[in-house]
Every structure is written in C-alpha cells, then in structure tokens.
PDB file of N, CA and C in Angstrom:
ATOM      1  N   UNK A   1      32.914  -4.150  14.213  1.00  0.00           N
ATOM      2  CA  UNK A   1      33.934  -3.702  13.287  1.00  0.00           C
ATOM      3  C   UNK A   1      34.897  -4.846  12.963  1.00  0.00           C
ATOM      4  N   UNK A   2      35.196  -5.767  14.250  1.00  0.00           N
ATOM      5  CA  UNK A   2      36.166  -7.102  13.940  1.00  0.00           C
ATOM      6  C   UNK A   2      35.794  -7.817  12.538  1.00  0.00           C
ATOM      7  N   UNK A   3      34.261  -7.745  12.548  1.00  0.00           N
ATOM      8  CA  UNK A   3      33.420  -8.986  12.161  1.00  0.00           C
ATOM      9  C   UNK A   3      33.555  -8.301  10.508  1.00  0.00           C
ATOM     10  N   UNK A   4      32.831  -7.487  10.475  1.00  0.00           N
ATOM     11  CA  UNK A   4      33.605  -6.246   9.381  1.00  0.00           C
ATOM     12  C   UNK A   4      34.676  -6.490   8.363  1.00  0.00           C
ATOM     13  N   UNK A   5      35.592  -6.747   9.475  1.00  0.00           N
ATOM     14  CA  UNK A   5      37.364  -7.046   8.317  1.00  0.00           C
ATOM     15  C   UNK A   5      37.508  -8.187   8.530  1.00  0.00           C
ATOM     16  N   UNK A   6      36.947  -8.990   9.285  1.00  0.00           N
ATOM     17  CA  UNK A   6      36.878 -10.400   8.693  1.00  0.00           C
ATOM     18  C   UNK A   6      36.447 -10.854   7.789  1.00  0.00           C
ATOM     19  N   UNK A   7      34.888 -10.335   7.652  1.00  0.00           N
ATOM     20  CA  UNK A   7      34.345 -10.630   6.800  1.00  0.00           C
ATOM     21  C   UNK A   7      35.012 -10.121   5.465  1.00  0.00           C
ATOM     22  N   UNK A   8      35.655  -9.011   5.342  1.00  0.00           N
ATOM     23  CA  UNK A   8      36.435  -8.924   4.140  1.00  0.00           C
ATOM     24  C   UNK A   8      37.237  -9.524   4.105  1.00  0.00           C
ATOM     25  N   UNK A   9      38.341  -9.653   4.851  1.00  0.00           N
ATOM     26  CA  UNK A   9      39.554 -10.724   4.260  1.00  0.00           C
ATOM     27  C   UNK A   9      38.911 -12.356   4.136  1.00  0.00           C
ATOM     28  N   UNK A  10      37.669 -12.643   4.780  1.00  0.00           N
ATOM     29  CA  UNK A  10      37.460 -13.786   3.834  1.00  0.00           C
ATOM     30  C   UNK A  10      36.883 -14.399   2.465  1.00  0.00           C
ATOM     31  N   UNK A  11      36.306 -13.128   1.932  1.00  0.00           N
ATOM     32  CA  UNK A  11      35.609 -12.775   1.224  1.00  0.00           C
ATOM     33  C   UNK A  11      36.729 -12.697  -0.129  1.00  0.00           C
ATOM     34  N   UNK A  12      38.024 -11.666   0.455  1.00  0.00           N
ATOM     35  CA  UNK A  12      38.904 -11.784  -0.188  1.00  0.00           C
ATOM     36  C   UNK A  12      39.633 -12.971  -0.595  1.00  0.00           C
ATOM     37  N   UNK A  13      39.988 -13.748   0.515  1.00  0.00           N
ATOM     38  CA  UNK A  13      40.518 -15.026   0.291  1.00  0.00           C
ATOM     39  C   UNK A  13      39.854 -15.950  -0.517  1.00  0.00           C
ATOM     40  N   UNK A  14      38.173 -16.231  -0.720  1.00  0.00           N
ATOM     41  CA  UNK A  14      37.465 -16.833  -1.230  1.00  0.00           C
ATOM     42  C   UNK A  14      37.473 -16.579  -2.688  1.00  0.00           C
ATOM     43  N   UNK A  15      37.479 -15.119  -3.024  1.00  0.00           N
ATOM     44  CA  UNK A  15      37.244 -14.452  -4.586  1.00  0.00           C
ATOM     45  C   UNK A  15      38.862 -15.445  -5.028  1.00  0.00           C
ATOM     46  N   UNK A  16      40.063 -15.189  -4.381  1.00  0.00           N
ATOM     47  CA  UNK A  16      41.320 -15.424  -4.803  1.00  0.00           C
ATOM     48  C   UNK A  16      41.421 -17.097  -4.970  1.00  0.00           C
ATOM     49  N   UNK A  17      40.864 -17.874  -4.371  1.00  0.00           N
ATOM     50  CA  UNK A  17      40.573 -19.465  -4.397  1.00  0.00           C
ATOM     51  C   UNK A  17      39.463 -19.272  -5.412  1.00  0.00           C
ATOM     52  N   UNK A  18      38.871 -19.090  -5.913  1.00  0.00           N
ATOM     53  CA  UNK A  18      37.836 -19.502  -6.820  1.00  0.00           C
ATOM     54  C   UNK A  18      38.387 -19.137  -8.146  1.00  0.00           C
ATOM     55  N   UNK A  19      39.301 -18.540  -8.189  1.00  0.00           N
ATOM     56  CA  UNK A  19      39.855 -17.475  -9.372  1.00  0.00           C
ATOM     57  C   UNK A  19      39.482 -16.432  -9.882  1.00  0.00           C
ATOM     58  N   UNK A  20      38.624 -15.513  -8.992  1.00  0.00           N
ATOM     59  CA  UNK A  20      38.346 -14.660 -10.004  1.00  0.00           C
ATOM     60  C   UNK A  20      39.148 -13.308  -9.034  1.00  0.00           C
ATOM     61  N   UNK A  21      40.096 -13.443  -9.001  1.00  0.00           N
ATOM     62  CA  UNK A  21      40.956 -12.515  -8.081  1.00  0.00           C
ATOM     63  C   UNK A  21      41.788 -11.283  -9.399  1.00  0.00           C
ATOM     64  N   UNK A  22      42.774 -11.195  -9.166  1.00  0.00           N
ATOM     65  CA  UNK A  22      43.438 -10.744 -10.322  1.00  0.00           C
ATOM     66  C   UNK A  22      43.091 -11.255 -11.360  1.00  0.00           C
ATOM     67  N   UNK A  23      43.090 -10.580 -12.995  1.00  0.00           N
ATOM     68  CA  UNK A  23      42.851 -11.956 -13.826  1.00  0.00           C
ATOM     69  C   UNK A  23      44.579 -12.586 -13.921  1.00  0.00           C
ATOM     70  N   UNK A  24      44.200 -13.832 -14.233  1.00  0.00           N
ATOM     71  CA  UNK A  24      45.245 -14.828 -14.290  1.00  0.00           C
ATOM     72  C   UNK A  24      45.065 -14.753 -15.564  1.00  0.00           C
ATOM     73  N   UNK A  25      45.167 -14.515 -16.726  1.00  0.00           N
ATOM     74  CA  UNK A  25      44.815 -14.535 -17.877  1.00  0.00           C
ATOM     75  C   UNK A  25      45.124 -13.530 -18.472  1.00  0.00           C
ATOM     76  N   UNK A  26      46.634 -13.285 -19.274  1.00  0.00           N
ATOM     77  CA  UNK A  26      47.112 -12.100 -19.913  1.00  0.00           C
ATOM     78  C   UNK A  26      46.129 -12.195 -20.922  1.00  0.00           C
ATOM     79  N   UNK A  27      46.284 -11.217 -21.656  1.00  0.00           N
ATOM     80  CA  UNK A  27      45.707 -11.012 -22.872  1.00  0.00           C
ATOM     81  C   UNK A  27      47.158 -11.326 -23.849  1.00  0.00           C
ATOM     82  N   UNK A  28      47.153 -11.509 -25.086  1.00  0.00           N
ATOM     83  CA  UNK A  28      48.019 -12.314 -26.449  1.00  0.00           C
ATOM     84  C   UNK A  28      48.049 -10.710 -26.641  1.00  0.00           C
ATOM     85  N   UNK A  29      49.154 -10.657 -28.207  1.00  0.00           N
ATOM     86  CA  UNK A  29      50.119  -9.540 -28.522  1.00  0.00           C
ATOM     87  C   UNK A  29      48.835  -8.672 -29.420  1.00  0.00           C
ATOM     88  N   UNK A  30      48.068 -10.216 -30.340  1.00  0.00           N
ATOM     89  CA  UNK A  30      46.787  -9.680 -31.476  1.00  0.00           C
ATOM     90  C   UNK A  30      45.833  -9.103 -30.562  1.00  0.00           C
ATOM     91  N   UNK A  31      45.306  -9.520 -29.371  1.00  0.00           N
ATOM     92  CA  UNK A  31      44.212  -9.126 -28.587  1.00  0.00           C
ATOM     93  C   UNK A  31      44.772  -7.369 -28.320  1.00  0.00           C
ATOM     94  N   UNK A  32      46.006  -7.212 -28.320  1.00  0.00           N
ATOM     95  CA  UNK A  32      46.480  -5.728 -27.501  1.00  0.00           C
ATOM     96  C   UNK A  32      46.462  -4.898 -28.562  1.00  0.00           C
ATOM     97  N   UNK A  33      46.969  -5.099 -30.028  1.00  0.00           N
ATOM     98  CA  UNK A  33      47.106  -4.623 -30.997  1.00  0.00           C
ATOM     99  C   UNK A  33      45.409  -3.879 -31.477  1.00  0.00           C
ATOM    100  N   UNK A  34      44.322  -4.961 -31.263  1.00  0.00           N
ATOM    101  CA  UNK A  34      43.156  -4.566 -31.706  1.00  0.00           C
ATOM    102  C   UNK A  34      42.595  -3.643 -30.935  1.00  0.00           C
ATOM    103  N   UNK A  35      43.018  -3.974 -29.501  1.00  0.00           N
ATOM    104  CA  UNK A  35      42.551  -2.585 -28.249  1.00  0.00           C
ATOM    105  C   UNK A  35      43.095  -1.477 -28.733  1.00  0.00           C
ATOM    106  N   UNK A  36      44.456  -1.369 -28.947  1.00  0.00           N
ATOM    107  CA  UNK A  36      45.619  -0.355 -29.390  1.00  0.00           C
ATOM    108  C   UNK A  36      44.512   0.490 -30.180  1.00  0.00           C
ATOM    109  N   UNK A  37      44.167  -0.146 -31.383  1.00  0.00           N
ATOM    110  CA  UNK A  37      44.479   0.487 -32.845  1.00  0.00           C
ATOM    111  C   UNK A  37      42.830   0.981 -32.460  1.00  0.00           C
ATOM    112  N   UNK A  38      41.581   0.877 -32.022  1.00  0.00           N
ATOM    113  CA  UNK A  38      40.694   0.879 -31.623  1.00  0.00           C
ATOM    114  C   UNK A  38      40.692   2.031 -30.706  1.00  0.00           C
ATOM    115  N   UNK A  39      41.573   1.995 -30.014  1.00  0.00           N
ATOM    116  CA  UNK A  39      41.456   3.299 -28.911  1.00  0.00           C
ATOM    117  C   UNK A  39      42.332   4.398 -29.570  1.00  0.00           C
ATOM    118  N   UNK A  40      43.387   4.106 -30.720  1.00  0.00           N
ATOM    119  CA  UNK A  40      43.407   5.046 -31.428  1.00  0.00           C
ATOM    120  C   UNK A  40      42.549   5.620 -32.601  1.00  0.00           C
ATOM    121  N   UNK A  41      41.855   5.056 -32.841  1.00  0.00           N
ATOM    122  CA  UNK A  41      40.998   5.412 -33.748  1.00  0.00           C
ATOM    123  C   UNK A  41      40.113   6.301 -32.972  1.00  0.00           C
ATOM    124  N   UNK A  42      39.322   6.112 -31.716  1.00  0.00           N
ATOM    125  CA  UNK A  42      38.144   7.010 -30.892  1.00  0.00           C
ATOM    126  C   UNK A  42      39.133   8.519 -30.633  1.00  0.00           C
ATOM    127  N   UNK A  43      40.650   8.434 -30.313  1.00  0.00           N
ATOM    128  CA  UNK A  43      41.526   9.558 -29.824  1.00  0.00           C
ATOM    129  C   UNK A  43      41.533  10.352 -31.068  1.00  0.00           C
ATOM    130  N   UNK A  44      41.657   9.751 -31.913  1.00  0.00           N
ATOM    131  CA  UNK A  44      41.546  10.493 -33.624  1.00  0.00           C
ATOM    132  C   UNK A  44      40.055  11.154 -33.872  1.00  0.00           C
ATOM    133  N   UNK A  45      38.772  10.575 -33.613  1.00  0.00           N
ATOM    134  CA  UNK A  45      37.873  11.155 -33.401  1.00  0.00           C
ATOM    135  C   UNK A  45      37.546  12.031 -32.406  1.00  0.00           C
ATOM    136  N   UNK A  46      38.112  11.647 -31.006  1.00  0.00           N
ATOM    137  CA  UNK A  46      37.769  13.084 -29.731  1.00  0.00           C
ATOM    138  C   UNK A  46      38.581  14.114 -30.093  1.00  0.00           C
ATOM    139  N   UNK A  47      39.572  13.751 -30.922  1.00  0.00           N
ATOM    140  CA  UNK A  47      40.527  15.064 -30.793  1.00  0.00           C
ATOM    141  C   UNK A  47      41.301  15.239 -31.973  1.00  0.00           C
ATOM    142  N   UNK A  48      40.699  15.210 -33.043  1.00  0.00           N
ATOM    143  CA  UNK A  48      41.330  15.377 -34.259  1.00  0.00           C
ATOM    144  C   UNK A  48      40.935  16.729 -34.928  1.00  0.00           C
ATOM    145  N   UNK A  49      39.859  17.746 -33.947  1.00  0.00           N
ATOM    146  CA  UNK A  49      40.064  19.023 -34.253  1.00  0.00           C
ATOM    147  C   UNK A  49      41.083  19.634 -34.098  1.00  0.00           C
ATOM    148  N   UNK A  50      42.353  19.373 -33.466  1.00  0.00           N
ATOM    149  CA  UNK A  50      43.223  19.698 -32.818  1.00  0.00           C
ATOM    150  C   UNK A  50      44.626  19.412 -33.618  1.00  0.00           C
ATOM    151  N   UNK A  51      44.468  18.772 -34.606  1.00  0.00           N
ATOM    152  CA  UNK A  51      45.755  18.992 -35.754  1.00  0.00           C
ATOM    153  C   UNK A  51      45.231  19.663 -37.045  1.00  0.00           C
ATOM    154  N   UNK A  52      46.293  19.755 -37.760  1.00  0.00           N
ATOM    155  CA  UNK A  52      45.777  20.034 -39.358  1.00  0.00           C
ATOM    156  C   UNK A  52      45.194  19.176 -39.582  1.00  0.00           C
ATOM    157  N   UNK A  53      44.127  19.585 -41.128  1.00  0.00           N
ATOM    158  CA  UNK A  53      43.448  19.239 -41.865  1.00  0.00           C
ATOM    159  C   UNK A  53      43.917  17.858 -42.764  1.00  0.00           C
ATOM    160  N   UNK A  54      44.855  18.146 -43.174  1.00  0.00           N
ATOM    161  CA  UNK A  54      45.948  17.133 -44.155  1.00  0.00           C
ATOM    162  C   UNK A  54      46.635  16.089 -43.227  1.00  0.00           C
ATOM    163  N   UNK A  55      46.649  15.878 -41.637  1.00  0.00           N
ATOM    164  CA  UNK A  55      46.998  15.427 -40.697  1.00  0.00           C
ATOM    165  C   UNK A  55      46.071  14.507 -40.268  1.00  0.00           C
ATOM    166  N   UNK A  56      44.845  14.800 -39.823  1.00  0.00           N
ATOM    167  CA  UNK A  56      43.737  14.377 -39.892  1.00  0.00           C
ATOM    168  C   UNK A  56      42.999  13.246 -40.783  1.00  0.00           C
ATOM    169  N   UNK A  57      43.124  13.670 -42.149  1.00  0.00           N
ATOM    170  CA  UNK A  57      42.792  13.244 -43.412  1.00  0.00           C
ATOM    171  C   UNK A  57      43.742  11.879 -43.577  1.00  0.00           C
ATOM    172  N   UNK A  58      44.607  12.311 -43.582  1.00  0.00           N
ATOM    173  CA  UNK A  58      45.581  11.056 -44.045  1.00  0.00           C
ATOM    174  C   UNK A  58      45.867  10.115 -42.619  1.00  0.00           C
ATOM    175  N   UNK A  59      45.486  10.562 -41.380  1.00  0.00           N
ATOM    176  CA  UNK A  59      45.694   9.847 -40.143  1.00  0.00           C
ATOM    177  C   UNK A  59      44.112   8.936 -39.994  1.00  0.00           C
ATOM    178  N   UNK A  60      43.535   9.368 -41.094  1.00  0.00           N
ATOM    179  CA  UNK A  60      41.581   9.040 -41.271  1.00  0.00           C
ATOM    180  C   UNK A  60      41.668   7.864 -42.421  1.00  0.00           C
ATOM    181  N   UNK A  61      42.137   8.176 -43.372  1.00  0.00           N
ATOM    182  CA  UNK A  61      42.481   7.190 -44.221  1.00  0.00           C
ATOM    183  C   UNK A  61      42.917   5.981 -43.645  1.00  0.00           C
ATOM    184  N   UNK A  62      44.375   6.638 -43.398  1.00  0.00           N
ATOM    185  CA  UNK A  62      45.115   5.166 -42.757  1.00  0.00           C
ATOM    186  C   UNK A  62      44.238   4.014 -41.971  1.00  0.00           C
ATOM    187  N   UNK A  63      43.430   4.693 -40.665  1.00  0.00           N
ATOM    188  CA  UNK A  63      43.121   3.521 -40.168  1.00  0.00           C
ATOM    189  C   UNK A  63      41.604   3.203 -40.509  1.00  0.00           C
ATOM    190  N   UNK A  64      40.685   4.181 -41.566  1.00  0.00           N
ATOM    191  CA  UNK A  64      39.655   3.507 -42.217  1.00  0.00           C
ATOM    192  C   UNK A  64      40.168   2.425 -43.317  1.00  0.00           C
ATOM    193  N   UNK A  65      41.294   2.258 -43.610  1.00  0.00           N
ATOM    194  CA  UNK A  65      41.427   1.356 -44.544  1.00  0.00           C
ATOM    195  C   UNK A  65      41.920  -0.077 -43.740  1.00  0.00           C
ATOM    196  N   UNK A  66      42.959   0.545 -42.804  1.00  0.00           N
ATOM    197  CA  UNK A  66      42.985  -1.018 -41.540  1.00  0.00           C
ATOM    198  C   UNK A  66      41.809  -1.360 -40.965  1.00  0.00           C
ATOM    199  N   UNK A  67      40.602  -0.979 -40.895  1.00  0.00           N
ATOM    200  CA  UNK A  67      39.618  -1.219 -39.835  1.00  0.00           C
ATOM    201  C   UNK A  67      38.678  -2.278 -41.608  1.00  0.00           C
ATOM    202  N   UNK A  68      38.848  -1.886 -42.493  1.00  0.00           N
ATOM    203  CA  UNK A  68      38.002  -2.286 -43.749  1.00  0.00           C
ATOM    204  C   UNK A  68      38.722  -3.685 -43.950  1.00  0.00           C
ATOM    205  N   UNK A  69      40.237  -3.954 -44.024  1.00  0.00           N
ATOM    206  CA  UNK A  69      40.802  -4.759 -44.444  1.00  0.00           C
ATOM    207  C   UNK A  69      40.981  -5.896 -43.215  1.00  0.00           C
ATOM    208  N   UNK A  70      41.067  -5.302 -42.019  1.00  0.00           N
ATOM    209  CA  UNK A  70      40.946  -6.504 -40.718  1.00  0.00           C
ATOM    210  C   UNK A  70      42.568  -6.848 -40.355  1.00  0.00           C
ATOM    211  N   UNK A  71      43.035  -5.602 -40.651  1.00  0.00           N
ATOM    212  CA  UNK A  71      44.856  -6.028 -40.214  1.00  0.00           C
ATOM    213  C   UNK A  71      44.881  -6.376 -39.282  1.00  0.00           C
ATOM    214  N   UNK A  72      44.557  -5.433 -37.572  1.00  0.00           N
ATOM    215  CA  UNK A  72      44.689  -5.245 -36.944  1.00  0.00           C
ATOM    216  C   UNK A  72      43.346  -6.048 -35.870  1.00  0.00           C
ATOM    217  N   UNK A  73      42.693  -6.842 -36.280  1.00  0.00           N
ATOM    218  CA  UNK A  73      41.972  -7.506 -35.615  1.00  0.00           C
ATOM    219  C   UNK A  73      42.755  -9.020 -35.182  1.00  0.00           C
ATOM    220  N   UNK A  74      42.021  -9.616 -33.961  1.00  0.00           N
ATOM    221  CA  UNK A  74      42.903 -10.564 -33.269  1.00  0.00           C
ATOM    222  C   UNK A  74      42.453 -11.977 -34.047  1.00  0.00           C
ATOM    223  N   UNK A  75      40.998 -12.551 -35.047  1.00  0.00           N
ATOM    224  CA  UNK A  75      40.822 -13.171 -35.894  1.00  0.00           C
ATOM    225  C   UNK A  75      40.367 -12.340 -37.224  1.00  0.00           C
ATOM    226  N   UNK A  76      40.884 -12.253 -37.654  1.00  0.00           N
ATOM    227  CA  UNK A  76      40.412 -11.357 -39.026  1.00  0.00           C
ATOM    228  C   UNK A  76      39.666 -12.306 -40.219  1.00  0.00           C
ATOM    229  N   UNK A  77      39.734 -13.427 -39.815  1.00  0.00           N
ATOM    230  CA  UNK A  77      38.487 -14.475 -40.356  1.00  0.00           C
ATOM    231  C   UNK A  77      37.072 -14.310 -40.128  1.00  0.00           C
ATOM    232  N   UNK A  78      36.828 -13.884 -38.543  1.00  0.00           N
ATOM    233  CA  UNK A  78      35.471 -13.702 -37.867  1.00  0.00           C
ATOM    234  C   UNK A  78      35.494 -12.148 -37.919  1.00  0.00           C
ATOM    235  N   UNK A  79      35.706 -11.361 -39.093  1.00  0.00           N
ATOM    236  CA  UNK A  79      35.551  -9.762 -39.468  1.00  0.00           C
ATOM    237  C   UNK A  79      34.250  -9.704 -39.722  1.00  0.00           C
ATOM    238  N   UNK A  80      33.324 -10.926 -40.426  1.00  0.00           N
ATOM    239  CA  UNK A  80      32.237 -10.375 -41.219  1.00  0.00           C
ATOM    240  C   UNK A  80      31.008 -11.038 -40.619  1.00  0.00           C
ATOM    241  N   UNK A  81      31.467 -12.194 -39.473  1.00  0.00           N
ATOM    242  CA  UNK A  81      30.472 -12.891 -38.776  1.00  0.00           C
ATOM    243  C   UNK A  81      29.991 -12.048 -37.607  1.00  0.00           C
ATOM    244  N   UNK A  82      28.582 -12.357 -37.062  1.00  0.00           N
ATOM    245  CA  UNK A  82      28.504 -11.841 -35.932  1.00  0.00           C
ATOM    246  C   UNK A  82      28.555 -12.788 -34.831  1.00  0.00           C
ATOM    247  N   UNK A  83      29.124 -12.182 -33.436  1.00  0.00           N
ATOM    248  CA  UNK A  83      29.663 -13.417 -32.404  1.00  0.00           C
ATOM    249  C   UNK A  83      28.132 -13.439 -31.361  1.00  0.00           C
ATOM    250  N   UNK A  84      27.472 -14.686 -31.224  1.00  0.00           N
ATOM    251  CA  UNK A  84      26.337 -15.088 -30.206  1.00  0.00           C
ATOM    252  C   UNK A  84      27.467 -15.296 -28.993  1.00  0.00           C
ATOM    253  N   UNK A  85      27.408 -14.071 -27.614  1.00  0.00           N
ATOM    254  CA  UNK A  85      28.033 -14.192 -26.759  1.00  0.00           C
ATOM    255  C   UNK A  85      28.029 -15.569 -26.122  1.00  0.00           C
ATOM    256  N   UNK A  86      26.541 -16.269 -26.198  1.00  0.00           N
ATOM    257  CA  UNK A  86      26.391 -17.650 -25.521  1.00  0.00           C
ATOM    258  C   UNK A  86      26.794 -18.502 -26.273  1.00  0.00           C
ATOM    259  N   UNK A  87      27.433 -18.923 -27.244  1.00  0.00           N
ATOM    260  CA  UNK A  87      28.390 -19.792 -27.876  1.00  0.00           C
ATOM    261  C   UNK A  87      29.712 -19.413 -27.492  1.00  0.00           C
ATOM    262  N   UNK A  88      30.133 -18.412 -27.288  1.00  0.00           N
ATOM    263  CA  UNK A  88      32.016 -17.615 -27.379  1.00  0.00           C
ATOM    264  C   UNK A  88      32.063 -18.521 -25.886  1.00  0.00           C
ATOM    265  N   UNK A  89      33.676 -19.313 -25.583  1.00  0.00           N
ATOM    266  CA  UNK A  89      33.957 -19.919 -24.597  1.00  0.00           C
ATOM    267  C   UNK A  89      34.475 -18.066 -23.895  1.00  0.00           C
ATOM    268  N   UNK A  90      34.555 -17.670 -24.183  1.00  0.00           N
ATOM    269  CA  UNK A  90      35.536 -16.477 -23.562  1.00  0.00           C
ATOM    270  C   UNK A  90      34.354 -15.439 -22.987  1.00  0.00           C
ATOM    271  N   UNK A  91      33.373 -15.136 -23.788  1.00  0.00           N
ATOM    272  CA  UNK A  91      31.880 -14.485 -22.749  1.00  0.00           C
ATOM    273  C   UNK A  91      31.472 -15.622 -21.684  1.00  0.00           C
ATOM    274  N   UNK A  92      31.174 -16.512 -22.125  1.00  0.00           N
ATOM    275  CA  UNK A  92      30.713 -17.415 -21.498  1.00  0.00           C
ATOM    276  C   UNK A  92      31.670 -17.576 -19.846  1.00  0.00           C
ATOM    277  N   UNK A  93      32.868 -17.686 -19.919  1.00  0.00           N
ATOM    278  CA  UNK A  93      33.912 -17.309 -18.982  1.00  0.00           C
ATOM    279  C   UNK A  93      33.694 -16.171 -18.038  1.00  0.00           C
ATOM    280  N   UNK A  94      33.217 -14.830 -19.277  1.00  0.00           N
ATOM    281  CA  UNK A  94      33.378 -13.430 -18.409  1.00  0.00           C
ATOM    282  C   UNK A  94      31.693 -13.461 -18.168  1.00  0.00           C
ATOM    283  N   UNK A  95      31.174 -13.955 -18.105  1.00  0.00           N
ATOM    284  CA  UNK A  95      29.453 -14.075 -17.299  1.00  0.00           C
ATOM    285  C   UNK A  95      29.614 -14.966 -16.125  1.00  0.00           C
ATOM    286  N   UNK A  96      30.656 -15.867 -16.050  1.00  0.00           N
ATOM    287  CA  UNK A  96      30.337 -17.074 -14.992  1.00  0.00           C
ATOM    288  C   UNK A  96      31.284 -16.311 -13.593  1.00  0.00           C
ATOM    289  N   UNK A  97      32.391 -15.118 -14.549  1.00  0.00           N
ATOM    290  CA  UNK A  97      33.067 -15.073 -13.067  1.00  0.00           C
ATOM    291  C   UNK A  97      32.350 -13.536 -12.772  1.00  0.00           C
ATOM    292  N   UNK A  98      31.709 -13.001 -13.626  1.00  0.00           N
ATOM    293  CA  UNK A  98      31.047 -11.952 -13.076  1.00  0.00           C
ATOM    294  C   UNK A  98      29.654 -12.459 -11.884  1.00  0.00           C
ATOM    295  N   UNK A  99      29.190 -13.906 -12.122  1.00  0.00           N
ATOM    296  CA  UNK A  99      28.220 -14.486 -11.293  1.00  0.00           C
ATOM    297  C   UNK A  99      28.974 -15.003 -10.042  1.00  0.00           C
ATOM    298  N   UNK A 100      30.120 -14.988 -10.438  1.00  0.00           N
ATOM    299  CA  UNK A 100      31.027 -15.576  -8.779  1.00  0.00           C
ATOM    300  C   UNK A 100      30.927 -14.461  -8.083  1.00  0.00           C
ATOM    301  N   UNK A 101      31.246 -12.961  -8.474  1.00  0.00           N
ATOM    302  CA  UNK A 101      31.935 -12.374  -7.832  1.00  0.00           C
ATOM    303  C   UNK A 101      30.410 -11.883  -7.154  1.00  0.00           C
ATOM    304  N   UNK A 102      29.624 -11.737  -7.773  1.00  0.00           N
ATOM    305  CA  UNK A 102      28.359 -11.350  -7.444  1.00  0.00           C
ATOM    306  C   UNK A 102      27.886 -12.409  -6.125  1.00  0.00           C
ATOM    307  N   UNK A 103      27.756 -13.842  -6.093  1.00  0.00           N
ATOM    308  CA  UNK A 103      27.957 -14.386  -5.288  1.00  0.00           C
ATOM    309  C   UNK A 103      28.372 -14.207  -3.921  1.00  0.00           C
ATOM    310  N   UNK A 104      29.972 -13.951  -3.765  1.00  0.00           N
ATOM    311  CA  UNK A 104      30.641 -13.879  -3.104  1.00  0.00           C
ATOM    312  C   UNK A 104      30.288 -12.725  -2.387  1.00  0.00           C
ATOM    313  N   UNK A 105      29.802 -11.577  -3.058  1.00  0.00           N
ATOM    314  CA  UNK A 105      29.357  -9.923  -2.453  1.00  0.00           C
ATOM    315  C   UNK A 105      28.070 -10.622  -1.660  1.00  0.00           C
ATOM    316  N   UNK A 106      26.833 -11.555  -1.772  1.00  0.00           N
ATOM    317  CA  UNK A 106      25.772 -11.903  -1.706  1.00  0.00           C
ATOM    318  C   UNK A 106      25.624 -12.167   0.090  1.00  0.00           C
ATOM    319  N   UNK A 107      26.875 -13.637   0.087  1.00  0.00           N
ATOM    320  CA  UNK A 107      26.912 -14.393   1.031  1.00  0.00           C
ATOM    321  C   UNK A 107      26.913 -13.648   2.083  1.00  0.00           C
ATOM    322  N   UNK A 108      28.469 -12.712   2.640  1.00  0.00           N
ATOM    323  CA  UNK A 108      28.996 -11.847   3.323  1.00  0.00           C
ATOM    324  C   UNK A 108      27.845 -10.821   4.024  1.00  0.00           C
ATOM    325  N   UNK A 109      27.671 -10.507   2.925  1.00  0.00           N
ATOM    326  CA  UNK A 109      26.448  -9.148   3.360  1.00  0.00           C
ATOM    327  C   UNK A 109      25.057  -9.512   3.978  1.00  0.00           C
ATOM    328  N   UNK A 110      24.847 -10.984   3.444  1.00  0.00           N
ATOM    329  CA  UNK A 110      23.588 -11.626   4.683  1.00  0.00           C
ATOM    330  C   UNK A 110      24.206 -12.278   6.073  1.00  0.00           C
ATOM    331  N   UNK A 111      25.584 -12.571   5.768  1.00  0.00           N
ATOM    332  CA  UNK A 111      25.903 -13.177   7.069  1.00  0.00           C
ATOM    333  C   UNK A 111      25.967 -11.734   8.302  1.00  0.00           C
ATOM    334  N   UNK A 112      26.416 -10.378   7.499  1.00  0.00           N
ATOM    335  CA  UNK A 112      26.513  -9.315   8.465  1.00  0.00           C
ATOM    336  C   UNK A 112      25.335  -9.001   8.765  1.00  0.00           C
ATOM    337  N   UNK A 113      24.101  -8.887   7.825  1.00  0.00           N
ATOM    338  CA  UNK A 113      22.907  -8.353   8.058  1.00  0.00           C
ATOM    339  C   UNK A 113      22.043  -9.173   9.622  1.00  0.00           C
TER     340      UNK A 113
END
C-alpha cells in the first residue's frame, strides 16, 4: 500500500515537471466567446421547446446569422478553410501532452506489476 502512494505522488510530481499538470495555458477572451456562443446555440437546440415560438425564432435567427457571418469565432479568416490537425501547433501540443500523460500512467503501473 506504501508503494501504492508513492507511486502516486511520484507520478504526480512527474506529470507537474513535465507540464502537463494543470493547464498552464488560459484560454484568450475570442477563444471563450466562441465556446460561449457555441454552447449557446446546442442549449437553444436541447431546450428551445420550452419557450415561445416567436422566442425561439428570433433567438434562431440571431445566432444562425452570427454562426454564417463568423462574429463570434476566435479567427474568422479560417471560417471557410478546413484545419489538418497535424499542421495546427495547438493539436499538435494537445496529442504530445495527451502521449505524456499516457506515458506517465505506463511507467508506474509496470513498476507495480
């Protein structure tokens, strides 16, 4: 059992030295805005039986016409391109620390085995 919570708190300590601990990496105001307006748009679809008709309609409009025009996107230049994850520095980022963390689960669990 010692070996157990050792092995986690070093495991822990290791994920936190390599960086992939907390992210260290806020997200920008455009990146939150596009989550925002995005997760309001799906809440407008799960549950837009649930107001009026004329409520609905004009709450449907509104953000089919922001989602057409690219207000609310974080490059609204790259609206019409499609993104190759293996070019984007930022996938490329979220694959290398998803391979750390995978790693790190790897080592531990053969050293207990």
């Amino acid at each position: 059992m010692v070996v157990m919570v050792l092995v986690g708190v070093f495991r822990d300590q290791v994920t936190v030295l390599l960086g992939g601990g907390p992210s260290t990496k806020k997200p920008g105001l455009k990146a939150i805005r596009e989550t925002r307006i995005l997760a309001r748009g799906a809440t407008l679809r799960n549950y837009g039986n649930h107001i009026p008709l004329t409520s609905f309609t004009s709450r449907k409009n509104f953000l089919s016409n922001a989602y057409k025009k690219g207000e609310y996107l974080k490059n609204p230049a790259m609206m019409n391109q499609t993104v190759n994850p293996m070019t984007d520095p930022a996938g490329m980022e979220m694959m290398m620390e998803g391979m750390k963390k995978n790693f790190l689960m790897i080592i531990p669990q053969t050293i207990i085995m």
